[in-house]
C-alpha atoms as a PDB file:
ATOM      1  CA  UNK A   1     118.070 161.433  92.112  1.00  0.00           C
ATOM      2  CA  UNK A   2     115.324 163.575  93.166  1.00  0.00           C
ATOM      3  CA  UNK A   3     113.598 166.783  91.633  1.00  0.00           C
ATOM      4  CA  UNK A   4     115.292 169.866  93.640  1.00  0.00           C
ATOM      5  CA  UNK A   5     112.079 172.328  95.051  1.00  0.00           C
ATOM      6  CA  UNK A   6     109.470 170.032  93.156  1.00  0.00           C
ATOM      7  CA  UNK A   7     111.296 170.575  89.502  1.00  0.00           C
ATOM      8  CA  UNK A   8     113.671 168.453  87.629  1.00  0.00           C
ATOM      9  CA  UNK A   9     117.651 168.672  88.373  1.00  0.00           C
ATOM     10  CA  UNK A  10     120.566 167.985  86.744  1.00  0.00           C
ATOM     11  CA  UNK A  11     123.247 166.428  88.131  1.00  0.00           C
ATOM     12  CA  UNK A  12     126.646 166.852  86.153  1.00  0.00           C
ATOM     13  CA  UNK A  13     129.300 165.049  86.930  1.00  0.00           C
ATOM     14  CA  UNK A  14     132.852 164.380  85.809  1.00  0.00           C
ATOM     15  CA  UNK A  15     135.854 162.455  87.193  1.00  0.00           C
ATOM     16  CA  UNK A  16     134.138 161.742  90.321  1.00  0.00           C
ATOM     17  CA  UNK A  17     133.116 165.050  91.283  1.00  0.00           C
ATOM     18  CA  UNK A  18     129.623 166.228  90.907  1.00  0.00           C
ATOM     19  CA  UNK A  19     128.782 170.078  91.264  1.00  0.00           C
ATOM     20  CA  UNK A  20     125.586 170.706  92.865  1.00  0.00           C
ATOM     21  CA  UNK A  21     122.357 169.842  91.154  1.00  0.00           C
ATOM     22  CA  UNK A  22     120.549 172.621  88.895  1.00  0.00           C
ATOM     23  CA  UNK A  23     117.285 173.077  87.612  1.00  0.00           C
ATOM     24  CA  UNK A  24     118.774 175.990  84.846  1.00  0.00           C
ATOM     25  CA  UNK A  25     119.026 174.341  81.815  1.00  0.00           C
ATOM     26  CA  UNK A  26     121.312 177.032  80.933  1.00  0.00           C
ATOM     27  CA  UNK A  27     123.845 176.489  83.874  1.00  0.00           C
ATOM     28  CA  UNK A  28     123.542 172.929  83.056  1.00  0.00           C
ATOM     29  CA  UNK A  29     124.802 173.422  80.106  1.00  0.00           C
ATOM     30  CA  UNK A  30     127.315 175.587  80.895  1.00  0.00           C
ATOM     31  CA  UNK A  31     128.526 172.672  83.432  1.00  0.00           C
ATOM     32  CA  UNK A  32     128.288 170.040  80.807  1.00  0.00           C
ATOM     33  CA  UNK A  33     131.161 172.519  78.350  1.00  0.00           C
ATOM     34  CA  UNK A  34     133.110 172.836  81.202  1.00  0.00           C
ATOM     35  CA  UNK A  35     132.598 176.312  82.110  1.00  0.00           C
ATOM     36  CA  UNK A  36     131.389 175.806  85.938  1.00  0.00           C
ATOM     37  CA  UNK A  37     128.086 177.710  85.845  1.00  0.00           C
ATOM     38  CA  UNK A  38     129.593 180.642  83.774  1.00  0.00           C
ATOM     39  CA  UNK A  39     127.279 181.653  80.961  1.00  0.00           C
ATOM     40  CA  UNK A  40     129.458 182.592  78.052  1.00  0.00           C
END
């Protein structure tokens, strides 16, 4: 993996399918509950 515009990304994955990498932590999150990038 490799930092995205010089910061450190996330890369969630599930089930073989991996959305593209994020250095939000709040749209990570929001990936990790499922959500797809939707803040609740």
């Amino acid at each position: 993996m490799r930092p995205l515009k010089g910061k450190a990304a996330a890369y969630v994955c599930r089930d073989f399918s991996c959305q593209a990498p994020t250095t939000d932590p709040e749209e990570m999150i929001s990936h990790i509950l499922g959500r797809g990038g939707q803040n609740p």
